[in-house]
N, C-alpha and C. Protein backbone atom coordinates (compact mmCIF):
# COMPACT_ATOMS: atom_id res chain seq x y z
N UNK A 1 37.71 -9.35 -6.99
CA UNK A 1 37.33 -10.32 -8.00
C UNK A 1 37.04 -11.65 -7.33
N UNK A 2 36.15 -12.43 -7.97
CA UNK A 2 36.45 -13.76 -7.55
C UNK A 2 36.71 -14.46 -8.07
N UNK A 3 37.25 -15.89 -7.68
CA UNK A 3 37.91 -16.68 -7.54
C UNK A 3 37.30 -18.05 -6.95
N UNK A 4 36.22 -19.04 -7.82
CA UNK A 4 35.63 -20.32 -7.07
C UNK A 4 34.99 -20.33 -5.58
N UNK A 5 35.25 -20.23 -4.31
CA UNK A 5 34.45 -19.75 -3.22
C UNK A 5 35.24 -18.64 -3.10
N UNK A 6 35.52 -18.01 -3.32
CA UNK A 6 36.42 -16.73 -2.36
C UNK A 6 36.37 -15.62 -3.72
N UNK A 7 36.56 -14.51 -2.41
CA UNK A 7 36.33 -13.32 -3.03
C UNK A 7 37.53 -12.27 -2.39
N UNK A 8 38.24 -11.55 -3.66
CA UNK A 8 39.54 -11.12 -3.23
C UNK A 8 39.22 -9.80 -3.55
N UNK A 9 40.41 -8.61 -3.13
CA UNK A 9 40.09 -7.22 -3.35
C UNK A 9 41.64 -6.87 -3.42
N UNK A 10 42.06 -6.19 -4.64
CA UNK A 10 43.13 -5.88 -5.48
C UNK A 10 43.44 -4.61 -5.70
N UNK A 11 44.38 -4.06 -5.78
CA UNK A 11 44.59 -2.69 -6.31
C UNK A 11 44.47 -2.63 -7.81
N UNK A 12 44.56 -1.37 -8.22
CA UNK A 12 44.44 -1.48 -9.30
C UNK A 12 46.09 -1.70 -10.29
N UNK A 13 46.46 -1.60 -9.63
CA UNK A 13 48.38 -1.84 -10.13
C UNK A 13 48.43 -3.40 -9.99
N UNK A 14 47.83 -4.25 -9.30
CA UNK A 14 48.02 -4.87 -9.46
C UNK A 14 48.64 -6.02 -8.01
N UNK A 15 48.91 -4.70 -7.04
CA UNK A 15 49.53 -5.14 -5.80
C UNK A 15 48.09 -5.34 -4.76
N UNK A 16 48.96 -5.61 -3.21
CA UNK A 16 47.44 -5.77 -2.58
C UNK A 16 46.89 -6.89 -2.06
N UNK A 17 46.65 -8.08 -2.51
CA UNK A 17 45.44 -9.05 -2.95
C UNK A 17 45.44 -9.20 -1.38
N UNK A 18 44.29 -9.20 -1.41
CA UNK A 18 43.45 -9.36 0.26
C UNK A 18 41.93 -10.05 -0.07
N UNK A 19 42.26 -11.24 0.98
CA UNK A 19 41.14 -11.67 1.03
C UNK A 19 39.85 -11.47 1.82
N UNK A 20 38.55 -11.25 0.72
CA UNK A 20 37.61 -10.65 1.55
C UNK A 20 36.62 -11.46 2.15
N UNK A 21 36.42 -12.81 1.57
CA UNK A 21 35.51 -13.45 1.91
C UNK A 21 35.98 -14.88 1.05
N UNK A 22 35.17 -15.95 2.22
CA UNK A 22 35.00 -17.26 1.15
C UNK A 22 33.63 -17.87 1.76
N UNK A 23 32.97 -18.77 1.29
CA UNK A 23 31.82 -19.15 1.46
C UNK A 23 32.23 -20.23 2.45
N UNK A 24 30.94 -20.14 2.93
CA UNK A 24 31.53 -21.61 4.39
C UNK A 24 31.41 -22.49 3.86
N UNK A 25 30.15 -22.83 2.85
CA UNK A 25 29.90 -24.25 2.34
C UNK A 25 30.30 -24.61 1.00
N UNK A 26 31.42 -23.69 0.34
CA UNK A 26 32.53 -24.11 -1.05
C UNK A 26 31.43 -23.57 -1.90
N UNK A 27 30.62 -23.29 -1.95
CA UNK A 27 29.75 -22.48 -3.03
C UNK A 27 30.87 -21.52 -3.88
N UNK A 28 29.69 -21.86 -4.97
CA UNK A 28 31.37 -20.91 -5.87
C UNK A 28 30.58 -19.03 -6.32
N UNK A 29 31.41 -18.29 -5.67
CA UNK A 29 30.76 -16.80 -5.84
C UNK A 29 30.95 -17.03 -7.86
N UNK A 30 29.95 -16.40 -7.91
CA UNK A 30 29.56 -16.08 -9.63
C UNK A 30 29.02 -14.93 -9.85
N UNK A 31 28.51 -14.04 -8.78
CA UNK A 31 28.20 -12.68 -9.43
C UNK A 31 28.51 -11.57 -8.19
N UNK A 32 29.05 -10.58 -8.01
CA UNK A 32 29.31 -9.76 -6.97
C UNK A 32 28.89 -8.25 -7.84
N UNK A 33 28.44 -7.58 -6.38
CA UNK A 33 28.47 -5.95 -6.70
C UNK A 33 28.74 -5.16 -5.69
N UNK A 34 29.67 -4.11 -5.98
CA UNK A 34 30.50 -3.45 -4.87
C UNK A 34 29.47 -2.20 -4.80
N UNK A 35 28.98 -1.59 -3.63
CA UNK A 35 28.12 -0.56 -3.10
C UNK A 35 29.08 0.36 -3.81
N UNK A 36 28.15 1.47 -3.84
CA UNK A 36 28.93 2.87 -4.55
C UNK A 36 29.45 3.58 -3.01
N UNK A 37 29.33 3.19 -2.00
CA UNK A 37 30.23 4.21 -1.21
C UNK A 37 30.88 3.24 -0.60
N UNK A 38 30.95 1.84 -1.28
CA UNK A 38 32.09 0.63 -1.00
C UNK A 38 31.51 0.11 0.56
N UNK A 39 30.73 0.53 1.01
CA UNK A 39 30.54 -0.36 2.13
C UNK A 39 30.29 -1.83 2.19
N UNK A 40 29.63 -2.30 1.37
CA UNK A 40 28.81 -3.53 1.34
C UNK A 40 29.32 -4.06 -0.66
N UNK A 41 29.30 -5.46 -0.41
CA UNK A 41 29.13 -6.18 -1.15
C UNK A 41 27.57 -7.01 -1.39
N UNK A 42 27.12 -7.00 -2.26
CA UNK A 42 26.05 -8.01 -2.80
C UNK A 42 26.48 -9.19 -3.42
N UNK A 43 26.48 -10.76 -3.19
CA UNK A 43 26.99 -11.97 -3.52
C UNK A 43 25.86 -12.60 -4.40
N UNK A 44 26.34 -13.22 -5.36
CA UNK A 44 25.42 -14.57 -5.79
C UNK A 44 25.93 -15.90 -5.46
N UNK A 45 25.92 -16.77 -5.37
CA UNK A 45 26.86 -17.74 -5.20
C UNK A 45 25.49 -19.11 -5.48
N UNK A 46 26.24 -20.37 -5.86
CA UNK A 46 25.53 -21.14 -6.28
C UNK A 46 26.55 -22.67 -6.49
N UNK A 47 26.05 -23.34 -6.84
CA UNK A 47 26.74 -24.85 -7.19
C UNK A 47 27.71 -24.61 -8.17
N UNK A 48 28.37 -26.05 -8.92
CA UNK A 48 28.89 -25.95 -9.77
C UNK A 48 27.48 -25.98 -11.20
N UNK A 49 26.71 -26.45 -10.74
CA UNK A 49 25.33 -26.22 -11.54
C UNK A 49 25.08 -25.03 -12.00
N UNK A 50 24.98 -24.09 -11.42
CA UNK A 50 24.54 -23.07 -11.38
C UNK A 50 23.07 -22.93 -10.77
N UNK A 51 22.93 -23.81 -9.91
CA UNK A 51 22.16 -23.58 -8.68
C UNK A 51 22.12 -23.44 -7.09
N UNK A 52 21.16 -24.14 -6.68
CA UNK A 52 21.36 -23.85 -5.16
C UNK A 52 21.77 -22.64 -4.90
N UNK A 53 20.70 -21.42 -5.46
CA UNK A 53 21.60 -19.95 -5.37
C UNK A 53 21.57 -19.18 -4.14
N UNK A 54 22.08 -18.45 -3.48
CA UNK A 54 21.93 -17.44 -2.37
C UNK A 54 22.56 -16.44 -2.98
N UNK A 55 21.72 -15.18 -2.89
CA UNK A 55 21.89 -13.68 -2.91
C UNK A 55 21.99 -13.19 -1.70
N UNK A 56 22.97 -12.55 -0.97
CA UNK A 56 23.14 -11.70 -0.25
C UNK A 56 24.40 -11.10 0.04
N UNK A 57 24.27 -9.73 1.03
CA UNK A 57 25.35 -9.12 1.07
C UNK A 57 26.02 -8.88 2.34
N UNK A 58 27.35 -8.71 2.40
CA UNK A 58 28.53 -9.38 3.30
C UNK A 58 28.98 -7.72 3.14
N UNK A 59 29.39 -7.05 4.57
CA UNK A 59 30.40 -5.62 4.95
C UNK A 59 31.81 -6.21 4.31
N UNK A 60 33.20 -4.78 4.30
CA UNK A 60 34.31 -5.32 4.20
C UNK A 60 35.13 -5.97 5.09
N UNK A 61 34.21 -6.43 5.88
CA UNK A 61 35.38 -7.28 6.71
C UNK A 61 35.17 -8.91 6.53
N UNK A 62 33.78 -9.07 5.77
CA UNK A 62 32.95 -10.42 5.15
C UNK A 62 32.15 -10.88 6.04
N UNK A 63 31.06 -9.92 6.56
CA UNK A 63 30.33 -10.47 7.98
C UNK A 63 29.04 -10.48 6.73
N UNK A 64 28.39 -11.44 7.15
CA UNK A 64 27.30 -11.68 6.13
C UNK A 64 25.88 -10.78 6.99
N UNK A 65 25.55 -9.93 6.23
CA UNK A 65 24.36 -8.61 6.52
C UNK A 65 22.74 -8.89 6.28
N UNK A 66 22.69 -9.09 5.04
CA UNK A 66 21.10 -9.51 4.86
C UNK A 66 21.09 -11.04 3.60
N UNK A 67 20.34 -11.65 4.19
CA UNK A 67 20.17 -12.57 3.13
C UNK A 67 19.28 -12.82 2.02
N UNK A 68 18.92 -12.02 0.58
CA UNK A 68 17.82 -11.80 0.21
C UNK A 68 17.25 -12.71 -0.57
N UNK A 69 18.10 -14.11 -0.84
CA UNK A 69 17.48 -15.00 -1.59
C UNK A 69 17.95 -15.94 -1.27
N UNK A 70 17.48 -17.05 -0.61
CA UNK A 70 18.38 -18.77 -0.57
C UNK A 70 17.07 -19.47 -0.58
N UNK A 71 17.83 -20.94 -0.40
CA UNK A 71 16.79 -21.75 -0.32
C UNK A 71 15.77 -21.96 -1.73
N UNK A 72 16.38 -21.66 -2.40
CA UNK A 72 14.80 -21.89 -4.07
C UNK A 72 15.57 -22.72 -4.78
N UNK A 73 14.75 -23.42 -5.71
CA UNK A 73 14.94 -24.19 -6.75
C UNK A 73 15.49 -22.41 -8.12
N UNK A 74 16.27 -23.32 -8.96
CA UNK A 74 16.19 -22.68 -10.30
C UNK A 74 16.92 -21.47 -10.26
N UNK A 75 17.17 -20.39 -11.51
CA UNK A 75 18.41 -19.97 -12.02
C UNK A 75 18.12 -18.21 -11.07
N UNK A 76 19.25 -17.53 -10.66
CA UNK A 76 19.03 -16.71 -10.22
C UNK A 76 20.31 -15.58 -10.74
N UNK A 77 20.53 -14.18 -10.57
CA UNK A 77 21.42 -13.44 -11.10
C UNK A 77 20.91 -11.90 -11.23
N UNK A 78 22.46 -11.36 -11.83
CA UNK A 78 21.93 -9.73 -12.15
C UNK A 78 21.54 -9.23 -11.27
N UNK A 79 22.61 -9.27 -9.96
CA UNK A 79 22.32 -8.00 -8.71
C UNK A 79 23.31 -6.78 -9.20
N UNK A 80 22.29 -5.81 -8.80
CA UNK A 80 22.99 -4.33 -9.26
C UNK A 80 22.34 -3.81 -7.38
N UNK A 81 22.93 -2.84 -7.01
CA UNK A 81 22.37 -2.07 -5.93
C UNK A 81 22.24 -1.09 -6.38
N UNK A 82 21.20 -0.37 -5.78
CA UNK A 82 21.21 0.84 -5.74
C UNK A 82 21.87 2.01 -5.35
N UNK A 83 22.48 2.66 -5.60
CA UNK A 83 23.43 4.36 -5.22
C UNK A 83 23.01 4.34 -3.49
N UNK A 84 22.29 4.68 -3.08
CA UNK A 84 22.06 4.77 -1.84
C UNK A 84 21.68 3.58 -0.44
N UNK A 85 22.15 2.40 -1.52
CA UNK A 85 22.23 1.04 -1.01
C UNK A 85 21.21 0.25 -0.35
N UNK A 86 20.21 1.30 -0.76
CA UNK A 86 18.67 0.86 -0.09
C UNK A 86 17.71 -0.57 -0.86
N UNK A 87 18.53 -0.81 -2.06
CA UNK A 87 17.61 -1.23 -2.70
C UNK A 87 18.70 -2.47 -3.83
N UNK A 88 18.26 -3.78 -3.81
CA UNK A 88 19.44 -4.51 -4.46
C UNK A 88 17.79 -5.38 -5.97
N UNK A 89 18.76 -4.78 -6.64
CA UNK A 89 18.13 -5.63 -8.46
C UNK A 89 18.79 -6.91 -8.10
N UNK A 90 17.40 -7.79 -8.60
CA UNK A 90 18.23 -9.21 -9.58
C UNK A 90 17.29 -9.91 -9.89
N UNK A 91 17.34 -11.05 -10.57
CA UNK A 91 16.67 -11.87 -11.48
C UNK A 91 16.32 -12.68 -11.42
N UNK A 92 15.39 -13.35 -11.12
CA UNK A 92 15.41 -15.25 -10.67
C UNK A 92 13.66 -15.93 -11.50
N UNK A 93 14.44 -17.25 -11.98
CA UNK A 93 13.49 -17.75 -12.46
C UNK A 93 12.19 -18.40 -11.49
N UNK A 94 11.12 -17.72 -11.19
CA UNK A 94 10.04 -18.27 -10.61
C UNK A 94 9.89 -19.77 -10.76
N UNK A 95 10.16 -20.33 -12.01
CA UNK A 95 9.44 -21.80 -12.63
C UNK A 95 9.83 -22.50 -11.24
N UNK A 96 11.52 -22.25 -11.06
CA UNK A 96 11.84 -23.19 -10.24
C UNK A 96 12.95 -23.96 -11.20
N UNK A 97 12.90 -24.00 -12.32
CA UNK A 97 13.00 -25.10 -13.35
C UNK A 97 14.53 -25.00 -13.30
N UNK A 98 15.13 -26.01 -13.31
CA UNK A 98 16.86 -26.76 -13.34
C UNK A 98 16.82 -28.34 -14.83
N UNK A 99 18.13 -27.50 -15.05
CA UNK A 99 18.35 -28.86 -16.06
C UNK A 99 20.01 -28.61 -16.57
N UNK A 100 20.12 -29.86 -17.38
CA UNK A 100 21.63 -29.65 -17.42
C UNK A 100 22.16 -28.62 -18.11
N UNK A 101 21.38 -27.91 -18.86
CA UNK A 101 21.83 -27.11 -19.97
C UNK A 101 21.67 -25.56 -19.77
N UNK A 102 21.05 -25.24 -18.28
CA UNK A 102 20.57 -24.31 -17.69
C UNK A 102 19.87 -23.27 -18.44
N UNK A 103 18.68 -23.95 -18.60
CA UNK A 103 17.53 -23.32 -19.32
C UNK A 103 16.99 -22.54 -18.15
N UNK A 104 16.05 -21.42 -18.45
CA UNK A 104 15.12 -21.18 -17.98
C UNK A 104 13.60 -20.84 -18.44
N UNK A 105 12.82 -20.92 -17.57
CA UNK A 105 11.91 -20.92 -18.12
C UNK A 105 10.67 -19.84 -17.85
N UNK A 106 11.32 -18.96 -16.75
CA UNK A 106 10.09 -17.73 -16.48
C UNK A 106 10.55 -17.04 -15.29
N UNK A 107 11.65 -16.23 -15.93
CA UNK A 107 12.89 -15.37 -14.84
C UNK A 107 11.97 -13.87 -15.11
N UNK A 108 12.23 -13.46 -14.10
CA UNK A 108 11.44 -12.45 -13.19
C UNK A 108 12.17 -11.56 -13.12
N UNK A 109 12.60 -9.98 -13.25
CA UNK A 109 13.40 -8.87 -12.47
C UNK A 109 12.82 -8.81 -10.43
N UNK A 110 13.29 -8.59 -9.70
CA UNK A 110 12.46 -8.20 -8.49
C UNK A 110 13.72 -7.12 -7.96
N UNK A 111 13.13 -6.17 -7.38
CA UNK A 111 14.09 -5.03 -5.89
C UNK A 111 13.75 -5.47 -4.69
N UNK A 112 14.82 -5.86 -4.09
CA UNK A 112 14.57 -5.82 -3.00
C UNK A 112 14.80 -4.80 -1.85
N UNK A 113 13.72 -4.48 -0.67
CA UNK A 113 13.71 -3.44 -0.14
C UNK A 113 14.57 -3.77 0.98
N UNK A 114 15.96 -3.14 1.60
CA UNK A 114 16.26 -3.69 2.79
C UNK A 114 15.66 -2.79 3.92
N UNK A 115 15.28 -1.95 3.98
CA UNK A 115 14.38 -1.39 4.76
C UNK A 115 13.04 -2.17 5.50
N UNK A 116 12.42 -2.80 3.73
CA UNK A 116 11.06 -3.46 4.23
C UNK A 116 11.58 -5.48 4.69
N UNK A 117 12.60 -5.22 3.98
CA UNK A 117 12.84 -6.62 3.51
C UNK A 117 12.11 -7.25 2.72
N UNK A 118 11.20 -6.62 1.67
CA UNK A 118 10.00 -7.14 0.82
C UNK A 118 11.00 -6.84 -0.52
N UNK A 119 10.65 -8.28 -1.45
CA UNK A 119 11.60 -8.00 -2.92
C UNK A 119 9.85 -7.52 -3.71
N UNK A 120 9.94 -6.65 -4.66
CA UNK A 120 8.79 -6.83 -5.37
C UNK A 120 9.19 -6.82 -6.69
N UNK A 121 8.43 -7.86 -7.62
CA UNK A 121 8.53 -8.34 -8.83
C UNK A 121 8.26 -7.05 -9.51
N UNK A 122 8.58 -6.88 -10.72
CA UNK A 122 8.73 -5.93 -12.02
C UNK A 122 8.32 -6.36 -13.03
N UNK A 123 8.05 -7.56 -13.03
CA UNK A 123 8.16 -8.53 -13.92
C UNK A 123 6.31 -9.23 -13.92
N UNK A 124 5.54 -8.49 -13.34
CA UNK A 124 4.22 -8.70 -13.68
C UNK A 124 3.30 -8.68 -15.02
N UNK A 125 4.07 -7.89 -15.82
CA UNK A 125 3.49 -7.82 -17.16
C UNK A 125 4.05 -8.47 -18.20
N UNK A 126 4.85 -9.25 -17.98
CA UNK A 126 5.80 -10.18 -18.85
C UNK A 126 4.84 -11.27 -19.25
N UNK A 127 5.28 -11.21 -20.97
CA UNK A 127 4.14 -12.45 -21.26
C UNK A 127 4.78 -14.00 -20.64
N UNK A 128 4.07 -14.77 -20.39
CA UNK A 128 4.61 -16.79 -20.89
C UNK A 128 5.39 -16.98 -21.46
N UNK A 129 6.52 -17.71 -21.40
CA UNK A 129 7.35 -18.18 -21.93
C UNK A 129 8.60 -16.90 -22.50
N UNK A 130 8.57 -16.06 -21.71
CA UNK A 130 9.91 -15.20 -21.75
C UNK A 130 10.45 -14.65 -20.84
N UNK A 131 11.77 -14.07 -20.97
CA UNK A 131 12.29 -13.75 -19.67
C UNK A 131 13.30 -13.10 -19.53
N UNK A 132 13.11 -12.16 -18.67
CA UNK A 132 13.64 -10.49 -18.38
C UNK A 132 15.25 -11.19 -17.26
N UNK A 133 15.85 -10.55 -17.90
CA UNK A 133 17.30 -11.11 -17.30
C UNK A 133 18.31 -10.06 -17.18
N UNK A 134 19.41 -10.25 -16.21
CA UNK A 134 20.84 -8.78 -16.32
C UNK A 134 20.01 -7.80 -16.28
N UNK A 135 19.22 -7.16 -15.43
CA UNK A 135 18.83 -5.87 -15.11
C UNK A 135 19.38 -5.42 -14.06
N UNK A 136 19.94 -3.59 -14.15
CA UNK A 136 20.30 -2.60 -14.16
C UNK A 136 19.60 -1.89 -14.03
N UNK A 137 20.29 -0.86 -12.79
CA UNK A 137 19.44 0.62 -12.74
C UNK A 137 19.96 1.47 -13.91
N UNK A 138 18.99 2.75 -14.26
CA UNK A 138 19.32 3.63 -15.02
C UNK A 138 20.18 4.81 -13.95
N UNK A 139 20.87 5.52 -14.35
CA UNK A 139 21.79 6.61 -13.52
C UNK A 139 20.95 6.84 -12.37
N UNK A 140 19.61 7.67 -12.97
CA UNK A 140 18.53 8.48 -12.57
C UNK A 140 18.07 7.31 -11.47
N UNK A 141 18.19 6.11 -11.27
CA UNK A 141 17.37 5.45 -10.74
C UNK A 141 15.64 5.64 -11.00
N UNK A 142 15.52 5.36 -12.11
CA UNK A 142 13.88 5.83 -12.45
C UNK A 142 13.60 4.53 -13.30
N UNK A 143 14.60 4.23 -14.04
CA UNK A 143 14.34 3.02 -14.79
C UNK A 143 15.04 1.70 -14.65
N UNK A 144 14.53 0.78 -15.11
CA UNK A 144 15.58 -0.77 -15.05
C UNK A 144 15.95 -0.99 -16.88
N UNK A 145 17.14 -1.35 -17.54
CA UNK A 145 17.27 -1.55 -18.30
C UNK A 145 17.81 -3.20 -18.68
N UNK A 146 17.19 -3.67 -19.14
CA UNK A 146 17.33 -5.88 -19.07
C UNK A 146 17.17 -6.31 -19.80
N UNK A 147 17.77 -7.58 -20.10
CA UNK A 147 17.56 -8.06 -21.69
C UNK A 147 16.37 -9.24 -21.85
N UNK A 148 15.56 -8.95 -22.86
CA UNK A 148 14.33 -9.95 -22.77
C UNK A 148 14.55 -10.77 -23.93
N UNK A 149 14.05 -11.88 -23.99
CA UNK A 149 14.30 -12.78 -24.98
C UNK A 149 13.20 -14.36 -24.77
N UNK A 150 12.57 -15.02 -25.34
CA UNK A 150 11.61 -16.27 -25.21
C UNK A 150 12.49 -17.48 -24.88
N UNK A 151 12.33 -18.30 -24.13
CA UNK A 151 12.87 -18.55 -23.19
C UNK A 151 13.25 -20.48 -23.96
N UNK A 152 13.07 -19.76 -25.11
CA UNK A 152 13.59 -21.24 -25.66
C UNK A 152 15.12 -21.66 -26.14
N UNK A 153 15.62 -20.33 -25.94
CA UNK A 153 17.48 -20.80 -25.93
C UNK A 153 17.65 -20.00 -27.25
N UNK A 154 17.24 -20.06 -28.17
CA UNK A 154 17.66 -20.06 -29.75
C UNK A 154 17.09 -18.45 -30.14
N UNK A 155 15.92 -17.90 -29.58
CA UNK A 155 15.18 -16.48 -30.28
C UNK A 155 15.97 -15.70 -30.02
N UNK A 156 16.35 -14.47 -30.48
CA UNK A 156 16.70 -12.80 -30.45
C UNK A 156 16.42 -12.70 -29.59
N UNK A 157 17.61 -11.98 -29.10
CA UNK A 157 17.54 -11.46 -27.61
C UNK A 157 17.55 -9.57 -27.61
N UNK A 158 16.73 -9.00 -26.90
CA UNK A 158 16.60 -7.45 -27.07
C UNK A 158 16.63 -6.95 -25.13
N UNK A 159 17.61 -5.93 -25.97
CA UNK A 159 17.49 -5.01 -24.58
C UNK A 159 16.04 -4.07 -24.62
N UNK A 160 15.88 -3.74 -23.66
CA UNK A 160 14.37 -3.13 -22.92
C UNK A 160 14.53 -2.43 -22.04
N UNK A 161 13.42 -1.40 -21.59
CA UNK A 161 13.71 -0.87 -20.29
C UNK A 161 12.08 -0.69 -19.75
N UNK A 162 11.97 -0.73 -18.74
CA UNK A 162 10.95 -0.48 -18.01
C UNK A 162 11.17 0.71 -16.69
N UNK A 163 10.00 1.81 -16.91
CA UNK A 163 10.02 2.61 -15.62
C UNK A 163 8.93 1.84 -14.39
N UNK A 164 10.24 2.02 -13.15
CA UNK A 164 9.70 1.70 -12.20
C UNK A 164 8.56 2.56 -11.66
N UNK A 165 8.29 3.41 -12.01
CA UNK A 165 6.66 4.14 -11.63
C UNK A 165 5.51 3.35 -12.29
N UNK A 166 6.03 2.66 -13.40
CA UNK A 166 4.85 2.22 -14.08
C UNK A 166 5.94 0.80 -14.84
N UNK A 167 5.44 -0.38 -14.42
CA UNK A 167 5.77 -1.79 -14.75
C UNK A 167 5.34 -1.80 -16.28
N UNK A 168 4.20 -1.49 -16.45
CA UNK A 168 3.23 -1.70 -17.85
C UNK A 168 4.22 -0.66 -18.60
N UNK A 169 5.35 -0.66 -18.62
CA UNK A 169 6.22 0.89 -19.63
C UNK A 169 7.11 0.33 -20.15
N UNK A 170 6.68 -0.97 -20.57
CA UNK A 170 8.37 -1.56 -21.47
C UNK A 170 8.52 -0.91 -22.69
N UNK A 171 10.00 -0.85 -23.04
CA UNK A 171 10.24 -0.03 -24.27
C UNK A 171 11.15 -0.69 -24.49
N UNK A 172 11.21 -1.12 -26.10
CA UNK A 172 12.73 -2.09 -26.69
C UNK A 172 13.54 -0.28 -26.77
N UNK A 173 14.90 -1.27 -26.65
CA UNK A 173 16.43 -0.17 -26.96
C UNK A 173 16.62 -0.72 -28.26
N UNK A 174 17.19 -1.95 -27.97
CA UNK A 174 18.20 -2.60 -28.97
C UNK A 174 17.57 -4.10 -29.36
N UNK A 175 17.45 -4.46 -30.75
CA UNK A 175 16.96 -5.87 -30.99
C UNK A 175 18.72 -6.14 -31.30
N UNK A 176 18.47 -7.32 -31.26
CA UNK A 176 19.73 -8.26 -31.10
C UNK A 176 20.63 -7.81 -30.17
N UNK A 177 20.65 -7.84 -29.15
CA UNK A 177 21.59 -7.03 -27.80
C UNK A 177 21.11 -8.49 -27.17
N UNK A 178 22.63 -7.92 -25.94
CA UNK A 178 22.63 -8.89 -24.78
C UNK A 178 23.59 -8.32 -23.53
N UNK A 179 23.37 -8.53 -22.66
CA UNK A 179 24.04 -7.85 -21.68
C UNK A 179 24.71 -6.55 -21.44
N UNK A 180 23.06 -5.78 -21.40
CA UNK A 180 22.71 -3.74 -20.96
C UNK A 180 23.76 -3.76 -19.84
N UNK A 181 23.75 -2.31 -19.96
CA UNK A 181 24.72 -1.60 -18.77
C UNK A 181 24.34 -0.15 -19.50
N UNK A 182 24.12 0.96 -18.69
CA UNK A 182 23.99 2.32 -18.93
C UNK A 182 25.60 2.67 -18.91
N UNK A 183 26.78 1.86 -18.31
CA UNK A 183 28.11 3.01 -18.34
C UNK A 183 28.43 3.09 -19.38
């Protein structure tokens, strides 16, 4: 779990607590995902803003591995990996756009390949002014399931899914939903 910069690893009783990591520069971890054969962690970490974000992922001993996002303006989130750890989901607003109330204004799904090291957007057929957020693989790894909503704070928010063979394949699940998960 974490804990402001640091990131701890617990039993499930409750005993345990070992520390796995803390950020060098006090960044506060806000989103983690544990690999399915536990090797690797995926980090978000960011300000007390909720910017200045870096995505990347750290082994269990906290040696930092690939870095797949730093350095950008604006809101970022929703790393899921993939089963075979080849491949890390998450979300980041292109605009760039920061404000106090942490709006966004044109958040993107992208995978990134650690093989190629190339992230590619999903998020090409998304109209103006909305934005695909918290995406998830499907079991199958065939689909992404994410919640879309217009990016003005206040509209209905709907879960969706899109197959990754074909971007142009959005399909609503659920109107009024917010934060998908297939478990």
């Amino acid at each position: 779990y974490t804990y402001f910069d640091k990131l701890y690893l617990i039993n499930k009783d409750g005993s345990g607590l070992t520390l796995v990591y803390q950020t060098p520069d006090g960044s506060l971890i806000s989103e983690c995902d544990w690999s399915v054969d536990e090797s690797m962690i995926a980090l978000k970490t960011n300000d007390v803003n909720g910017y200045n974000v870096s995505i990347y992922t750290i082994d269990m001993s906290g040696t930092v591995l690939v870095t797949v996002l730093s350095g950008v303006t604006g809101a970022a989130g929703g790393i899921n990996f993939s089963v075979d750890n080849n491949l890390l989901l998450y979300s980041y607003d292109v605009s760039g756009f920061e404000s106090p109330d942490y709006r966004q204004l044109d958040t993107h799904m992208f995978i990134y390949n650690f093989t190629t090291a190339l992230a590619t957007d999903l998020s090409t057929d998304k109209p103006a002014g909305f934005l695909d957020t918290d995406p998830r693989f499907s079991p199958n790894e065939a689909e992404v399931i994410f919640m879309y909503t217009s990016n003005d704070g206040i509209s209905e928010k709907m879960v969706m899914k899109v197959n990754l063979a074909s971007s142009n394949s959005r399909a609503l699940l659920f109107n009024n939903a917010k934060m998908p998960d297939w478990e």
